[in-house]
PDB file of N, CA and C in Angstrom:
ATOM      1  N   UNK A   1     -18.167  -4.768 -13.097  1.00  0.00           N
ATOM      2  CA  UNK A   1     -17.060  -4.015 -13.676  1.00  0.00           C
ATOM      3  C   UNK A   1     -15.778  -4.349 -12.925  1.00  0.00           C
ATOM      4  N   UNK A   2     -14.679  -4.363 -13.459  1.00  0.00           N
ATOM      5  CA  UNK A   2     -13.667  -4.498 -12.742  1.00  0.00           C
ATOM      6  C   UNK A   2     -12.685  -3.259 -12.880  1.00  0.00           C
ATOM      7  N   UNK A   3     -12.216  -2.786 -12.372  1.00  0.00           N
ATOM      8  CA  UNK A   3     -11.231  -1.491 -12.191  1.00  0.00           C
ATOM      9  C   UNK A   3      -9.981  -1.434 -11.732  1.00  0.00           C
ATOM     10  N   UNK A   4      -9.356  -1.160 -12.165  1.00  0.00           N
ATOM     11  CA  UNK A   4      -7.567  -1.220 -11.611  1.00  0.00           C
ATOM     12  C   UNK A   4      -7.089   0.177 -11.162  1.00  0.00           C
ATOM     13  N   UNK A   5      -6.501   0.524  -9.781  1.00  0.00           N
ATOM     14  CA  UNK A   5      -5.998   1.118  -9.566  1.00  0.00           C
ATOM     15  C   UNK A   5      -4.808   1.458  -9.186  1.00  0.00           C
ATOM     16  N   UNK A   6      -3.786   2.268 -10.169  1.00  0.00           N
ATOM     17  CA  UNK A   6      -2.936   2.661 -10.046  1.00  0.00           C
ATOM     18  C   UNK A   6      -2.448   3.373  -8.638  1.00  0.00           C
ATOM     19  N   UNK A   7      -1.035   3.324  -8.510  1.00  0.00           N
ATOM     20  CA  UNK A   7      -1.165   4.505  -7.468  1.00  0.00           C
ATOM     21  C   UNK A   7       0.239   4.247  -6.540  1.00  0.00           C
ATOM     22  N   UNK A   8       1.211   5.677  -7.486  1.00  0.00           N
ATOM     23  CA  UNK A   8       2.405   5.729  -7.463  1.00  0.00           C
ATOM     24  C   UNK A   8       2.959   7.329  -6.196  1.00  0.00           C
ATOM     25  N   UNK A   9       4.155   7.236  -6.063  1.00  0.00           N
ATOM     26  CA  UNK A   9       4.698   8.562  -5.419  1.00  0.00           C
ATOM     27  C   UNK A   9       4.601   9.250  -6.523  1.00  0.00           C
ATOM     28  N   UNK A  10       4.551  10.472  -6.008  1.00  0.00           N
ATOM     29  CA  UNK A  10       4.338  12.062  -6.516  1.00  0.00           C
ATOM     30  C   UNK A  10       5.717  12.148  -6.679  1.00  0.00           C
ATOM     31  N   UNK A  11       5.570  12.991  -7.867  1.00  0.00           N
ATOM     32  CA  UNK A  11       7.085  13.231  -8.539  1.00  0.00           C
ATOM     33  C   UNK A  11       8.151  14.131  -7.011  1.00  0.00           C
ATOM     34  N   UNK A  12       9.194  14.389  -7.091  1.00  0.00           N
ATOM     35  CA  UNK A  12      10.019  14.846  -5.997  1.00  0.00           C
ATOM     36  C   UNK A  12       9.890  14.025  -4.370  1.00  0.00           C
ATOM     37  N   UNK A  13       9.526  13.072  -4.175  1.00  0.00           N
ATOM     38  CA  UNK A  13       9.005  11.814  -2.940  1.00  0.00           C
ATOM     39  C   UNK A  13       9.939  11.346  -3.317  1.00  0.00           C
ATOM     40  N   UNK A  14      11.014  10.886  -2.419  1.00  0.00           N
ATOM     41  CA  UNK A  14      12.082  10.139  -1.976  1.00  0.00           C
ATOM     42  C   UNK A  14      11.097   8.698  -2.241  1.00  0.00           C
ATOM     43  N   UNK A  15      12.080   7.924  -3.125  1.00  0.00           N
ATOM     44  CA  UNK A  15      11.509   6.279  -3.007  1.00  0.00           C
ATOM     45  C   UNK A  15      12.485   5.262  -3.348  1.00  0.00           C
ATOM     46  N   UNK A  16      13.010   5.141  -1.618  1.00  0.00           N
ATOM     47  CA  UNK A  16      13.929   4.116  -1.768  1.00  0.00           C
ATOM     48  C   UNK A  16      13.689   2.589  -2.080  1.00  0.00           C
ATOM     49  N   UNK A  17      12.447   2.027  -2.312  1.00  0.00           N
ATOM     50  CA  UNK A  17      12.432   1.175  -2.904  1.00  0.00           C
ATOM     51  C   UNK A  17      12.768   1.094  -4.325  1.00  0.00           C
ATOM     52  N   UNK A  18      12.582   2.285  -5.036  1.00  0.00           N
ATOM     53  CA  UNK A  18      12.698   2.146  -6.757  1.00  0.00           C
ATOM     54  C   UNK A  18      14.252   2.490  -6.430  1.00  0.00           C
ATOM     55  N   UNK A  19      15.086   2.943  -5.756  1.00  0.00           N
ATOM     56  CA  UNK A  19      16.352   3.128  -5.809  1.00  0.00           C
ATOM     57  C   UNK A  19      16.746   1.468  -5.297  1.00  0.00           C
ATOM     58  N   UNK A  20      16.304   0.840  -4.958  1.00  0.00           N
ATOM     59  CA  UNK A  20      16.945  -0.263  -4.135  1.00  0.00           C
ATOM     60  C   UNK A  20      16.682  -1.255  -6.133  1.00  0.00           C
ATOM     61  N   UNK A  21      15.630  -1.036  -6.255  1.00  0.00           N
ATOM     62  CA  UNK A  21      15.306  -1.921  -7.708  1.00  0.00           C
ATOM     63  C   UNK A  21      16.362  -1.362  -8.728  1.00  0.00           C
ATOM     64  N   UNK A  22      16.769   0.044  -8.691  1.00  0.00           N
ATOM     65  CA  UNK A  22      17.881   0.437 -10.069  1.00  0.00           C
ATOM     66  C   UNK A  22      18.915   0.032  -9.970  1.00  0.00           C
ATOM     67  N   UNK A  23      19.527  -0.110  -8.477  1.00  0.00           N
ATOM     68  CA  UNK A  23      20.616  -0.652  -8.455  1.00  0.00           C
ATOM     69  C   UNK A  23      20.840  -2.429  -8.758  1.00  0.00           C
ATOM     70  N   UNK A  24      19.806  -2.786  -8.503  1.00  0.00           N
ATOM     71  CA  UNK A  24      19.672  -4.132  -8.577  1.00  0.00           C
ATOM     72  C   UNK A  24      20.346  -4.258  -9.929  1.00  0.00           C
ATOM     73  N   UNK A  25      19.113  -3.704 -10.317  1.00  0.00           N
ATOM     74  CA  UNK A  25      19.188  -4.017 -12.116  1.00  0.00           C
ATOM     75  C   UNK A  25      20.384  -3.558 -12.515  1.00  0.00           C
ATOM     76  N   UNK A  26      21.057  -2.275 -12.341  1.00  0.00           N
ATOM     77  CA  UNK A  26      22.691  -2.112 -12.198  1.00  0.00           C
ATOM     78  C   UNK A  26      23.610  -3.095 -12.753  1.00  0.00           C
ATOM     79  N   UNK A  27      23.406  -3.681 -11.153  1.00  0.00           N
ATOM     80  CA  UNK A  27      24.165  -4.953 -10.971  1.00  0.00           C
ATOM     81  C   UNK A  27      23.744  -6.332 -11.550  1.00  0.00           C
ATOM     82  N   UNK A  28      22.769  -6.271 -12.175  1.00  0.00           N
ATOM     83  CA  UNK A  28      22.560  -7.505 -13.005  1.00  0.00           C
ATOM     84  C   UNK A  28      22.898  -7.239 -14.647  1.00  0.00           C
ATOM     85  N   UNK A  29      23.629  -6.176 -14.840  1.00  0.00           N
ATOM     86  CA  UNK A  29      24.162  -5.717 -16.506  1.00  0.00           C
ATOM     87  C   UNK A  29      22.851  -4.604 -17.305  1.00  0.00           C
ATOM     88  N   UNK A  30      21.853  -4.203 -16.439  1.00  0.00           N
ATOM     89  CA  UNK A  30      21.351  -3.498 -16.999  1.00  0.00           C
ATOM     90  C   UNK A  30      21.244  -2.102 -16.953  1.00  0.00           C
ATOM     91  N   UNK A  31      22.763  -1.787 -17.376  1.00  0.00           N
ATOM     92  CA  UNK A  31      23.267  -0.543 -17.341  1.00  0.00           C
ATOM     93  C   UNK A  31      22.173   1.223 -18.178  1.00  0.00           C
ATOM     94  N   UNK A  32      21.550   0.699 -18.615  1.00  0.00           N
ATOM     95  CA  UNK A  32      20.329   1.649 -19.371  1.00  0.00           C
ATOM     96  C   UNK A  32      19.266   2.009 -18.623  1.00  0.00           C
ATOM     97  N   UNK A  33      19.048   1.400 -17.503  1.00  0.00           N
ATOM     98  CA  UNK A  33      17.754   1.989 -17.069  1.00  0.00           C
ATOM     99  C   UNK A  33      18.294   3.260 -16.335  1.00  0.00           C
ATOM    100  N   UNK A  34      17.710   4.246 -16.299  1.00  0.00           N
ATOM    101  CA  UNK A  34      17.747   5.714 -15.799  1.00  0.00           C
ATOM    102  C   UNK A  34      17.175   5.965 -14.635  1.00  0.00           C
ATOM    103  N   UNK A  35      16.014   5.479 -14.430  1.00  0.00           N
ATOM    104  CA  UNK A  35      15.605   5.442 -13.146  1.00  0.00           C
ATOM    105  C   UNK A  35      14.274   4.442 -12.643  1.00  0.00           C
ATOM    106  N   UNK A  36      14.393   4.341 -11.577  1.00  0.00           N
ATOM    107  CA  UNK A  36      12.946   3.233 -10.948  1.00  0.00           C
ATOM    108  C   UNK A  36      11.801   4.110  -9.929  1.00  0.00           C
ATOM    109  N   UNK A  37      10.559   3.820 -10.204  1.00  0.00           N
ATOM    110  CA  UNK A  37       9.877   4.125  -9.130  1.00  0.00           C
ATOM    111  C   UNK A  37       8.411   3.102  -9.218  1.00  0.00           C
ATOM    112  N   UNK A  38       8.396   2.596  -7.739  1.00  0.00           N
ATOM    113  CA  UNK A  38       7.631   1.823  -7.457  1.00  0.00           C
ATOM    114  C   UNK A  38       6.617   2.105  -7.252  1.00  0.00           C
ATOM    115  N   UNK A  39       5.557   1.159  -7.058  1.00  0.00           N
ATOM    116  CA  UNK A  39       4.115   1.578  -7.010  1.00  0.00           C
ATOM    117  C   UNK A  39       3.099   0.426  -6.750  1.00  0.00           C
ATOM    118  N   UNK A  40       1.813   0.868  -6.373  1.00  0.00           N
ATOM    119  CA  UNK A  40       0.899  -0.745  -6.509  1.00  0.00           C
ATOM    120  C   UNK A  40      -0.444  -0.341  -7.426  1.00  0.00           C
ATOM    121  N   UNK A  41      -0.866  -1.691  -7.305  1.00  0.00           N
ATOM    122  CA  UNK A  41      -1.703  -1.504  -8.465  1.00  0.00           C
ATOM    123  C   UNK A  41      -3.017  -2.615  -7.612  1.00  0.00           C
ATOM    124  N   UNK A  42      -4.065  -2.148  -7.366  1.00  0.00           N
ATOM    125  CA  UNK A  42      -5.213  -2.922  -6.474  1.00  0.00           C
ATOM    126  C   UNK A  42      -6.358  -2.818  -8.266  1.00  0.00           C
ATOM    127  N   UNK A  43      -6.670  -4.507  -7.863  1.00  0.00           N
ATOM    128  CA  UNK A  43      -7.431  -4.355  -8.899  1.00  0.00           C
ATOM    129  C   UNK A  43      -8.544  -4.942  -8.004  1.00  0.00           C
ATOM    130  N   UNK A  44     -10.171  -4.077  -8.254  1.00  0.00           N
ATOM    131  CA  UNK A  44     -11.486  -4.117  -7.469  1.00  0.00           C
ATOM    132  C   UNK A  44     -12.393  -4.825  -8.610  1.00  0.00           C
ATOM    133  N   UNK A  45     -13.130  -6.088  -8.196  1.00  0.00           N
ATOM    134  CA  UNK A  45     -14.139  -6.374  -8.810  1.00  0.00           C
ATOM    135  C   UNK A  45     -15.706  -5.574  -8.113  1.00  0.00           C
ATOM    136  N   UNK A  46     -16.137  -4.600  -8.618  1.00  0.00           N
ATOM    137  CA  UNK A  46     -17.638  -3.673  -8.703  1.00  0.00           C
ATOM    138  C   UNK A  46     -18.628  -4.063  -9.419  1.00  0.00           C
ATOM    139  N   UNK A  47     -19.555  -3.528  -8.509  1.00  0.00           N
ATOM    140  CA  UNK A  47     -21.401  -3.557  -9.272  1.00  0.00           C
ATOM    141  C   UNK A  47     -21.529  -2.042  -9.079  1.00  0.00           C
ATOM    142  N   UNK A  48     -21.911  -1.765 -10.067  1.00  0.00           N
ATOM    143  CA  UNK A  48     -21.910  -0.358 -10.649  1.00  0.00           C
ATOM    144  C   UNK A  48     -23.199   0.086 -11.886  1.00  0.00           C
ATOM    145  N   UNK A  49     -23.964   0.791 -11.374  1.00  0.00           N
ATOM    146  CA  UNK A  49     -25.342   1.325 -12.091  1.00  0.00           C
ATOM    147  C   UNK A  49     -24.101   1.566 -13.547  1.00  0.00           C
ATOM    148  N   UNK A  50     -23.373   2.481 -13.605  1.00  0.00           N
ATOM    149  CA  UNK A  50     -22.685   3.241 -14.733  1.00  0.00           C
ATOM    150  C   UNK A  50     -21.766   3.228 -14.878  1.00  0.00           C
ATOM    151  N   UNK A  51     -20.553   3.254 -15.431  1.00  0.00           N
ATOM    152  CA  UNK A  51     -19.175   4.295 -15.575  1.00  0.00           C
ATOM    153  C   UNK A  51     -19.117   5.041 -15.072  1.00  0.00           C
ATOM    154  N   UNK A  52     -19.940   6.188 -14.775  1.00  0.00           N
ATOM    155  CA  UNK A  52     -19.704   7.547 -13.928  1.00  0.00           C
ATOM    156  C   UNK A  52     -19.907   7.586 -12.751  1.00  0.00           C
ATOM    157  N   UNK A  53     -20.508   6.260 -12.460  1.00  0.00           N
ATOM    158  CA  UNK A  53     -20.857   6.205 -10.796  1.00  0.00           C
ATOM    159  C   UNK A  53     -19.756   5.074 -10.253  1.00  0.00           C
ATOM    160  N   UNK A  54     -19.621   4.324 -11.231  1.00  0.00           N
ATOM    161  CA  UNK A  54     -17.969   3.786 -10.529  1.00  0.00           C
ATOM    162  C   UNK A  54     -17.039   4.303 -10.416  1.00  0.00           C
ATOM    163  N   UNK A  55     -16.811   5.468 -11.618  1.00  0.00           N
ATOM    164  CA  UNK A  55     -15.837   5.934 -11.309  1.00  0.00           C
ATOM    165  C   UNK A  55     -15.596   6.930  -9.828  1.00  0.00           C
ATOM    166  N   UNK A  56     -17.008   7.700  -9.873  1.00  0.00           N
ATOM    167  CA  UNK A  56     -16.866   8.376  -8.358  1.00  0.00           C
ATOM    168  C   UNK A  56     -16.994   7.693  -7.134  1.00  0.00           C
ATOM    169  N   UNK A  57     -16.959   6.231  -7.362  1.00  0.00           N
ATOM    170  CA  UNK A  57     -16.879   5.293  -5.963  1.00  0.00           C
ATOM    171  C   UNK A  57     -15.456   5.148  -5.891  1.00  0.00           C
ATOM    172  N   UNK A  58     -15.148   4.886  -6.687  1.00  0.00           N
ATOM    173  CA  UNK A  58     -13.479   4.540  -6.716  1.00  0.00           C
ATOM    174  C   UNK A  58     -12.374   5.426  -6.849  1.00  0.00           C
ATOM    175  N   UNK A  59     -12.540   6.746  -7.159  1.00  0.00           N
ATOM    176  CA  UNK A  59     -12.116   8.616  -6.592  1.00  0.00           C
ATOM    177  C   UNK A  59     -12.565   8.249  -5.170  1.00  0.00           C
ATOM    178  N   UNK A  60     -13.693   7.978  -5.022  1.00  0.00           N
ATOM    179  CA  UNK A  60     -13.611   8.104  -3.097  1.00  0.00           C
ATOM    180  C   UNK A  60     -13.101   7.003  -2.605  1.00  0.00           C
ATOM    181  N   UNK A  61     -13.093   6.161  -2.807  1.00  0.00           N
ATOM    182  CA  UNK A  61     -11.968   4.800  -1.849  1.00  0.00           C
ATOM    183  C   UNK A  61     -10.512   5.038  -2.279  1.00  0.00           C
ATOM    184  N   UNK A  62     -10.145   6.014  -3.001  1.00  0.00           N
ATOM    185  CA  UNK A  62      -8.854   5.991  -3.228  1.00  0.00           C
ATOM    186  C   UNK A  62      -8.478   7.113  -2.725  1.00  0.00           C
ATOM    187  N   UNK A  63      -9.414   7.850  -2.793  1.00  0.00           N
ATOM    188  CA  UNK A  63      -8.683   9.723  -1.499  1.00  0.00           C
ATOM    189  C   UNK A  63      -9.167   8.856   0.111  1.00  0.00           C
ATOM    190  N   UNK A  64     -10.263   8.259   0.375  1.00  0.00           N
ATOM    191  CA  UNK A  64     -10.038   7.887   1.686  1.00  0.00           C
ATOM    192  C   UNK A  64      -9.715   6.444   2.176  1.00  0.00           C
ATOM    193  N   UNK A  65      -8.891   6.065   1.473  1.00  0.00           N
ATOM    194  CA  UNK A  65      -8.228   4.961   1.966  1.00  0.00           C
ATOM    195  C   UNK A  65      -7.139   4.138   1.224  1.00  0.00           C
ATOM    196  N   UNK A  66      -7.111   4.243  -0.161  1.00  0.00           N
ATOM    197  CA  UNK A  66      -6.486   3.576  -0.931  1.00  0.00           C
ATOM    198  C   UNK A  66      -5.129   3.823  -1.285  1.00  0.00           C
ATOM    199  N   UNK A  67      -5.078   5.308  -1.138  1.00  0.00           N
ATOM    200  CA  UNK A  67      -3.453   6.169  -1.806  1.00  0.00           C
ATOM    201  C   UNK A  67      -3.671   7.744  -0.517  1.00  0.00           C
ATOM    202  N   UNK A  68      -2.220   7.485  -0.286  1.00  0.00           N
ATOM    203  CA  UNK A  68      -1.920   8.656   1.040  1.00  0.00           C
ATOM    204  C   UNK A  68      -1.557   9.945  -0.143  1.00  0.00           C
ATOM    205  N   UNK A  69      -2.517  10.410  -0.420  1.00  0.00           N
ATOM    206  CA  UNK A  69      -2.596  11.656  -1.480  1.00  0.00           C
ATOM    207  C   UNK A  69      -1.672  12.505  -1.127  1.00  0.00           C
ATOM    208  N   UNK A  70      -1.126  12.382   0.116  1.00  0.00           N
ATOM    209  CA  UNK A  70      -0.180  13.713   0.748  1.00  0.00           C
ATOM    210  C   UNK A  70       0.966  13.324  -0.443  1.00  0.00           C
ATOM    211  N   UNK A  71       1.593  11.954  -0.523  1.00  0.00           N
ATOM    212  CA  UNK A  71       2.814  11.566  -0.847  1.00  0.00           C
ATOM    213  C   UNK A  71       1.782  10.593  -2.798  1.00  0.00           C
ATOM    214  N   UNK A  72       1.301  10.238  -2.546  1.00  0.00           N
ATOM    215  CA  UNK A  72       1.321   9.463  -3.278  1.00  0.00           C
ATOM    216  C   UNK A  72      -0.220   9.959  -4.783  1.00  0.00           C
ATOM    217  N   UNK A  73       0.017   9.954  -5.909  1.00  0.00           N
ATOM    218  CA  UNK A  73      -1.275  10.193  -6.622  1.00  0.00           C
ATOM    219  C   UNK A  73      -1.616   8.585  -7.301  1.00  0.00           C
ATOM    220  N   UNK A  74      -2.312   8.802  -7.665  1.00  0.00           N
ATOM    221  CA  UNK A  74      -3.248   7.784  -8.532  1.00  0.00           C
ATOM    222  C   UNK A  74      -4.133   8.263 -10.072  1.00  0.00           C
ATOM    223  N   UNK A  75      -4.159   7.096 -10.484  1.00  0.00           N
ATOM    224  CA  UNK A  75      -5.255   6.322 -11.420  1.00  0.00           C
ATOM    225  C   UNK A  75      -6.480   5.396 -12.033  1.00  0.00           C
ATOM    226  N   UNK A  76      -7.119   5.433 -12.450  1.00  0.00           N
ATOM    227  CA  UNK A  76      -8.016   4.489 -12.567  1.00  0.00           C
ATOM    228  C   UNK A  76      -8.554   4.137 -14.280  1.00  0.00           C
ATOM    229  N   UNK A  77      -8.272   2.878 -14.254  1.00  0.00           N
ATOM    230  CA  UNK A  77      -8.720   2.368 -15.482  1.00  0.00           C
ATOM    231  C   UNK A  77      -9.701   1.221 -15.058  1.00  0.00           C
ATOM    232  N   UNK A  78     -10.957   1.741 -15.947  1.00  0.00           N
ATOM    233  CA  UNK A  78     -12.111   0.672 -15.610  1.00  0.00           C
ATOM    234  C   UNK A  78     -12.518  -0.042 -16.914  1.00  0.00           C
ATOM    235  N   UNK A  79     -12.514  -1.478 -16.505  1.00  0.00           N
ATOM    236  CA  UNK A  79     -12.683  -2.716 -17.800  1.00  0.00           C
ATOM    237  C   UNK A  79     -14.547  -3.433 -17.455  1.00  0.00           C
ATOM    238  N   UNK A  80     -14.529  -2.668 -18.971  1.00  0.00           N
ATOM    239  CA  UNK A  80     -16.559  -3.698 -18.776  1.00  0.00           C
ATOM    240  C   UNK A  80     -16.320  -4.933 -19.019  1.00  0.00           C
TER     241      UNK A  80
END
């Protein structure tokens, strides 16, 4: 299975990188964008009995190690 995980700042988290990207874009004529916020995206190739058991492997590598839950939440989309 392969799985992609999302995993952005929590809404009200200061993120001066997506401010450093709006202005960019600003200044390159793209006066419409409203706002930026950055993020990463780890994509895991898994061996996995199920769906339901990957998915609770990958809820636990992402609360203990993957995304600082204090500041940051996540997602997971898994591809058979």
């Amino acid at each position: 299975m392969r799985a992609i995980v999302n995993i952005y700042l929590k809404d009200g988290v200061l993120d001066p990188q997506g401010k450093a990207v709006h202005h960019a874009l600003d200044s390159l004529g793209f006066s419409g964008v409203q706002s930026v916020r950055v993020g990463k995206q780890i994509v895991i190739e898994l061996k996995a009995a199920d769906r339901e058991s990957a998915m609770r492997e990958l809820e636990e590598m992402s609360e203990a190690l993957l995304a600082n839950t204090v500041i940051e939440d996540y997602n997971i989309e898994i591809e058979e």
